[in-house]
Protein backbone atom coordinates (compact mmCIF):
# COMPACT_ATOMS: atom_id res chain seq x y z
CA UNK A 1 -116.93 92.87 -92.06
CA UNK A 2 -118.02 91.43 -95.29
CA UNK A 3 -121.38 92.14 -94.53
CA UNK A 4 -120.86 95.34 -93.90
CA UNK A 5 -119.03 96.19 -97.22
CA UNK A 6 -121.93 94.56 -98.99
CA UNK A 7 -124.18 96.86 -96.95
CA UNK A 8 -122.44 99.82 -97.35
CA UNK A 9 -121.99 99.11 -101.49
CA UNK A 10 -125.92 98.95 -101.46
CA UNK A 11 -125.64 102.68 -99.97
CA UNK A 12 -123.09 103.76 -102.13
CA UNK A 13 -125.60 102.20 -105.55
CA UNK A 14 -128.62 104.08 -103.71
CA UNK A 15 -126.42 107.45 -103.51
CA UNK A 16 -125.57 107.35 -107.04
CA UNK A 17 -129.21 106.43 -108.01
CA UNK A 18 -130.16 109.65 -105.87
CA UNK A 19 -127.72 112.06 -107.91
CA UNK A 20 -128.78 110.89 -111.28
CA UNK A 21 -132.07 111.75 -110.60
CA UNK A 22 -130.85 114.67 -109.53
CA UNK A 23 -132.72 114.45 -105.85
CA UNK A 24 -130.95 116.32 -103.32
CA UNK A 25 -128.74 114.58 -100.78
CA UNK A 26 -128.09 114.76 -97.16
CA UNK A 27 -125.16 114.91 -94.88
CA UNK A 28 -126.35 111.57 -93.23
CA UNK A 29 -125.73 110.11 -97.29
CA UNK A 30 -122.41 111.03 -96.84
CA UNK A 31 -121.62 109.55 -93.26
CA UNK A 32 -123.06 106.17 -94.65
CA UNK A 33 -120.29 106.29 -96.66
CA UNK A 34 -118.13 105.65 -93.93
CA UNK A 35 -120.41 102.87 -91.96
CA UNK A 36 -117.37 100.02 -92.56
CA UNK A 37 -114.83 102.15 -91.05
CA UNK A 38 -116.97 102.80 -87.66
CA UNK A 39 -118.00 99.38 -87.72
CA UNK A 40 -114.27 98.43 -87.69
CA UNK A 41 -113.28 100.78 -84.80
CA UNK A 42 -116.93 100.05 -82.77
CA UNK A 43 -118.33 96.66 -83.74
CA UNK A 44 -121.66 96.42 -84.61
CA UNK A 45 -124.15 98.89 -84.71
CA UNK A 46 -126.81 98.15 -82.15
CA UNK A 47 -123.85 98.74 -79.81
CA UNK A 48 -122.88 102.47 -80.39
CA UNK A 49 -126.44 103.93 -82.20
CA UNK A 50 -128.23 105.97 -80.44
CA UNK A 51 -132.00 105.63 -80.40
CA UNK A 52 -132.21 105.05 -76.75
CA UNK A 53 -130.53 108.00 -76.27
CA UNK A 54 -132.33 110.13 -78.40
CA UNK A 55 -136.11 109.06 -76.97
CA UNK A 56 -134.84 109.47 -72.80
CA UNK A 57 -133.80 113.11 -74.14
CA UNK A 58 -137.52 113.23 -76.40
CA UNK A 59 -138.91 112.19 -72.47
CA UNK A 60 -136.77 114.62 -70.51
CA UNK A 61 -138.16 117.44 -73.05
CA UNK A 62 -141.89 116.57 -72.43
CA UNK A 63 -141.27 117.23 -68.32
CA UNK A 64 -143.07 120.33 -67.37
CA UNK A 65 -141.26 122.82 -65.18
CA UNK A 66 -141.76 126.46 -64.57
CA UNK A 67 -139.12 127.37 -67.56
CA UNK A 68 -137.65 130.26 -65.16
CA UNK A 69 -133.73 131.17 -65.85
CA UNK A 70 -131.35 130.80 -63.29
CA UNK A 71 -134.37 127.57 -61.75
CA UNK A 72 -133.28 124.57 -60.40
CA UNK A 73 -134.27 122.41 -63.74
CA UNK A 74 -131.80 120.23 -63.16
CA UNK A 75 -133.32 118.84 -60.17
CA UNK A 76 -136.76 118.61 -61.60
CA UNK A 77 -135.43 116.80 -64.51
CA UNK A 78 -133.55 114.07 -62.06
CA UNK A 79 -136.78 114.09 -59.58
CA UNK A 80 -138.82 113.44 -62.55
CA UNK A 81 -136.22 110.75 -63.59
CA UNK A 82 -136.00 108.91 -60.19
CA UNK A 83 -140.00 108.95 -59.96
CA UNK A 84 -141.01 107.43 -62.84
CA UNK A 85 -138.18 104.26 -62.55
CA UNK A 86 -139.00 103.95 -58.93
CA UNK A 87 -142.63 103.58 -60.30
CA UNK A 88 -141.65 101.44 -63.14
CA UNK A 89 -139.22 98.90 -60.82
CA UNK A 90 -142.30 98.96 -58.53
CA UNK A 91 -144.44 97.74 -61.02
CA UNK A 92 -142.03 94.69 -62.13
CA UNK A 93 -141.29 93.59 -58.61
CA UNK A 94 -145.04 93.79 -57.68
CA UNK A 95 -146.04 90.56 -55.96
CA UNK A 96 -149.31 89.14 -57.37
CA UNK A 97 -150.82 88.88 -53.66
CA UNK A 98 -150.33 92.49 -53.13
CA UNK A 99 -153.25 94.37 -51.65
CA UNK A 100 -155.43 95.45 -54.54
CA UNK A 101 -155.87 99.07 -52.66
CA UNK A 102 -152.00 98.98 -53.51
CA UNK A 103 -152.46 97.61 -57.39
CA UNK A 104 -155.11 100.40 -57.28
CA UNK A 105 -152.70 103.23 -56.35
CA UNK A 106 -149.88 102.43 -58.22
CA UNK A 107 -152.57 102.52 -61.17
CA UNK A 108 -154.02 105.92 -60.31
CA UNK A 109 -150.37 107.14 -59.92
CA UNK A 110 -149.65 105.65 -63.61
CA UNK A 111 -152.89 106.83 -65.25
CA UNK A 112 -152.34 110.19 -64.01
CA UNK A 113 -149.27 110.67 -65.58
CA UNK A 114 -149.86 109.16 -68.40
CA UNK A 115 -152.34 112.02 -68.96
CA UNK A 116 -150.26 115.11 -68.31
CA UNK A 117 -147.64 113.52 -70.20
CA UNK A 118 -147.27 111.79 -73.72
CA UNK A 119 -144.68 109.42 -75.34
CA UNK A 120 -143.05 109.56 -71.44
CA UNK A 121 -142.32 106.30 -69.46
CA UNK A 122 -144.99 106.33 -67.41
CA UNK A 123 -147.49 106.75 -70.24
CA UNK A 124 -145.75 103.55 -71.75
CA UNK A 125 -146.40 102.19 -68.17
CA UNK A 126 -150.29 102.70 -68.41
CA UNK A 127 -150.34 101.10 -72.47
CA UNK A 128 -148.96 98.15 -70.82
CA UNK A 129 -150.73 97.74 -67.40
CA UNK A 130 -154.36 98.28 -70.56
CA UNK A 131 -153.12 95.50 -72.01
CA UNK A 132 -154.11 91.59 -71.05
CA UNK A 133 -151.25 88.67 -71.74
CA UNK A 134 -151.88 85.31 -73.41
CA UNK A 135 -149.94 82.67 -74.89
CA UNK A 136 -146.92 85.40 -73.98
CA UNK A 137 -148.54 87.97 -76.14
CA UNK A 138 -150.17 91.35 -74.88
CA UNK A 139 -153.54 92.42 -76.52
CA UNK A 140 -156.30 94.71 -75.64
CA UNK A 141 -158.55 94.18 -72.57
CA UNK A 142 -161.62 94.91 -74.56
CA UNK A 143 -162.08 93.12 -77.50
CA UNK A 144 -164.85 93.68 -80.19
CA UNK A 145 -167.54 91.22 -80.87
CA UNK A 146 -167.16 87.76 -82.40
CA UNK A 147 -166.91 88.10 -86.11
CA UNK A 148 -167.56 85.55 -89.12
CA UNK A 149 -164.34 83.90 -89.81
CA UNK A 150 -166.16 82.75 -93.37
CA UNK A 151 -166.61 86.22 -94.68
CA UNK A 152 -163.48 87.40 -94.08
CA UNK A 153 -162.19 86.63 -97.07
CA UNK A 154 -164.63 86.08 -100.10
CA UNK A 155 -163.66 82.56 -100.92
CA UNK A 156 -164.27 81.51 -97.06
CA UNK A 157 -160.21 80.83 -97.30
CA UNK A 158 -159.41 81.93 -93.61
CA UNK A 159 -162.00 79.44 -92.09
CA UNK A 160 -160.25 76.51 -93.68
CA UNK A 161 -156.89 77.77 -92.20
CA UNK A 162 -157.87 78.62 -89.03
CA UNK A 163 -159.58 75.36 -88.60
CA UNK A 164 -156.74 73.48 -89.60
CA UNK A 165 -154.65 75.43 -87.23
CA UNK A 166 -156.97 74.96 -84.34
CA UNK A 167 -157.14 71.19 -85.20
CA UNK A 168 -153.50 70.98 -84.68
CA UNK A 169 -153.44 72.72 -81.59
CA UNK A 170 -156.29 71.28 -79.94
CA UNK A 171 -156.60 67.71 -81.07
CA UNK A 172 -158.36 66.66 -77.81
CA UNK A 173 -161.88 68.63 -78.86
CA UNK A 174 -161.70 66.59 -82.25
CA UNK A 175 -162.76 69.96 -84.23
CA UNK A 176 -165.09 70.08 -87.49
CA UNK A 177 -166.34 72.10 -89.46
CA UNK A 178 -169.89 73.15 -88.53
CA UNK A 179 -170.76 72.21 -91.69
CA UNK A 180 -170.49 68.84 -91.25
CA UNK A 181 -172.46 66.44 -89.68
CA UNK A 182 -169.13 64.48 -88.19
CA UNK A 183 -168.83 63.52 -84.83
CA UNK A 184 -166.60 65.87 -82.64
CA UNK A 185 -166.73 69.62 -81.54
CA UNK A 186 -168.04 72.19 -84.06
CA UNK A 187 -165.73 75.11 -85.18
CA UNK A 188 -168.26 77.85 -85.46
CA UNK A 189 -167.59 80.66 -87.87
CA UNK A 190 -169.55 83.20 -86.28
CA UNK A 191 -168.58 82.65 -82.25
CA UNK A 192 -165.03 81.82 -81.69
CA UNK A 193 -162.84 84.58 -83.57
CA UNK A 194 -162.17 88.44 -82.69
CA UNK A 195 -160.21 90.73 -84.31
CA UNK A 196 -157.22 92.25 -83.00
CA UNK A 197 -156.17 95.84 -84.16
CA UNK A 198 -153.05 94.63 -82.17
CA UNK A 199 -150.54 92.72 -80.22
CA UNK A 200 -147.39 93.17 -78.40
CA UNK A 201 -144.69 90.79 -78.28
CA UNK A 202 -141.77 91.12 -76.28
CA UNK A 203 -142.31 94.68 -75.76
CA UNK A 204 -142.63 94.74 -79.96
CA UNK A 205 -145.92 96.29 -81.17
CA UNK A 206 -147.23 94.62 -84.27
CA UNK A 207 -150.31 95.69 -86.22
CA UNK A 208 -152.07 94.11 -89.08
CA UNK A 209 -153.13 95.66 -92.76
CA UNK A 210 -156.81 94.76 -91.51
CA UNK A 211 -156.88 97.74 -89.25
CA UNK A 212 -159.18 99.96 -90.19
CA UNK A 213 -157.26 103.12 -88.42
CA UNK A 214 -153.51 102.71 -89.22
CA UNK A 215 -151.82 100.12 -91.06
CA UNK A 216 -148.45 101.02 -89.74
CA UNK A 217 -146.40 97.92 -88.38
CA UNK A 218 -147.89 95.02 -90.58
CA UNK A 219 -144.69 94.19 -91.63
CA UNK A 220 -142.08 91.82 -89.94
CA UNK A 221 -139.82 88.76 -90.60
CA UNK A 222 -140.18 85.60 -89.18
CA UNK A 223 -137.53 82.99 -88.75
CA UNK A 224 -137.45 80.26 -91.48
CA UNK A 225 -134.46 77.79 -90.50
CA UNK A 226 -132.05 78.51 -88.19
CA UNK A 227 -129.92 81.69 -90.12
CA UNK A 228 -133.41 82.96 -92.45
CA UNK A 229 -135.39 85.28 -91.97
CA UNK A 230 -138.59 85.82 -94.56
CA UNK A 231 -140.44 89.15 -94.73
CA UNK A 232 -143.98 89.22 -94.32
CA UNK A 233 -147.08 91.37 -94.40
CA UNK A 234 -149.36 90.49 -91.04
CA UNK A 235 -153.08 90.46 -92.85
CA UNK A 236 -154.64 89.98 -89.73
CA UNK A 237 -154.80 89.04 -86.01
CA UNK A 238 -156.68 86.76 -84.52
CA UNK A 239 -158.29 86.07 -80.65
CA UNK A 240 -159.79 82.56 -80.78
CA UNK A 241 -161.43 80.80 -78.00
CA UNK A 242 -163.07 76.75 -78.52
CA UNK A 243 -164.89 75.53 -75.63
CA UNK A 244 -163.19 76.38 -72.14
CA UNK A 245 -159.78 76.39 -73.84
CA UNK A 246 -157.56 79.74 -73.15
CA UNK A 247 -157.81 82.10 -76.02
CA UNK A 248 -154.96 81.54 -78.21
CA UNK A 249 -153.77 84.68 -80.79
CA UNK A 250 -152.85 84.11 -84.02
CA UNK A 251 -151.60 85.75 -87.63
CA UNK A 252 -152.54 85.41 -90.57
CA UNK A 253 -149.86 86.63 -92.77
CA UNK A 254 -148.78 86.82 -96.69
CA UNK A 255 -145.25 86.06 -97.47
CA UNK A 256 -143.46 88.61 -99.66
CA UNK A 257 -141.93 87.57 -102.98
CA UNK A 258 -139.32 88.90 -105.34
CA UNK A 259 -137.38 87.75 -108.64
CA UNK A 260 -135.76 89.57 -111.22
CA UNK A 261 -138.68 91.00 -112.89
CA UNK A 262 -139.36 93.90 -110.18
CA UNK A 263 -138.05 97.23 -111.37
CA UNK A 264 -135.58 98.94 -109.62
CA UNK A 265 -137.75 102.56 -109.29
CA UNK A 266 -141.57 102.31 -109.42
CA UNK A 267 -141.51 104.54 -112.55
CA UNK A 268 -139.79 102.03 -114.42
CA UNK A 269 -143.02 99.47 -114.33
């Protein structure tokens, strides 16, 4: 409950910010005014809010039907409903020796959906069956070509870190630089990285501000001890592949910093 006084006197400062500047306020200002109390009654959030709810009702809406009063909509709302979770459990429970003629139509059934309908379950479905795992972490099937680690950033910065990271993780190919004229397995710049406009982790989308069509995404938090959480901006994402080793993805991210210097509004710099 402390917590969410704390939160809710955050609100209550960004309300009265919002009045003096005289920008017009909602009635969902005034209900956050009141988050302790349901908290109290509910517990926490995630277990009463209702964003689930709200996107079945956003796929429900996207169902086509003949729009006819006095129809049976009701049924082709459930039929629809049935369908596409019989289709998705289908999916899950899939055995991986299954006939590929069966992979196939299951596929064709997805795809086709997917294209009469958008933002519905079975176009989720067909994002995910497009998608390829490693290391745990979905990415697209078709990747661009290999790009120059060394000129991704001016000073050749994100060569040195990727090496070092590879190092670590591979220490069996004894990795150098290509540079050097070492003994071991040569890290080259130009042949082992892709880009990745982006990944999905535990069903979690994440992009990267290198994407050159939408930067949305690029930001998360990643754990830092057992109760901290940092936030971050995900620069870029990376495919690499040494040798015959798996393709392993990786970030490279910029930590966000703050002090007591940073202005409360932006019009205050």
């Amino acid at each position: 409950m402390a917590q969410a006084r704390v939160g809710q006197d955050f609100l209550a400062q960004y309300c009265r910010a919002l009045k003096s500047l005289g920008i017009h306020t909602t009635i969902n200002h005034h209900l956050a005014m009141h988050y302790v109390k349901f908290i109290k009654l509910f517990g926490p959030v995630y277990g009463w809010w209702l964003f689930a709810f709200e996107r079945f009702n956003g796929m429900l809406k996207r169902i086509n039907h003949n729009g006819h009063d006095g129809g049976r909509i009701e049924l082709t709302l459930i039929r629809h409903w049935v369908m596409a979770h019989l289709i998705y459990e289908y999916l899950l429970s899939l055995p991986a020796d299954a006939h590929p003629n069966e992979s196939n139509h299951i596929d064709q059934i997805v795809r086709k959906a997917a294209q009469e309908e958008s933002g519905g379950m079975l176009t989720e479905l067909a994002i995910s069956r497009s998608e390829v795992s490693v290391d745990s972490v979905s990415i697209p099937r078709r990747l661009g070509k290999p790009i120059n680690i060394y000129d991704h950033f001016p000073d050749g910065g994100t060569y040195a870190l990727l090496l070092e990271h590879c190092q670590r993780l591979w220490p069996d190919l004894r990795l150098i630089n290509d540079a050097s004229l070492e003994d071991g397995t040569p890290f080259y710049r130009s042949e082992v990285c892709r880009t990745l406009p982006f990944i999905r982790k535990d069903g979690i989308r994440y992009g990267s501000r290198a994407n050159k069509r939408t930067r949305v995404d690029c930001y998360a938090f990643i754990s830092q001890g057992n109760d901290r959480r940092v936030p971050v901006e995900i620069s870029s994402l990376f495919s690499i592949q040494v040798g015959d080793k798996p393709p392993h993805v990786c970030a490279l991210i910029r930590r966000m910093s703050s002090d007591n210097n940073i202005p409360p509004m932006p019009w205050d710099i």
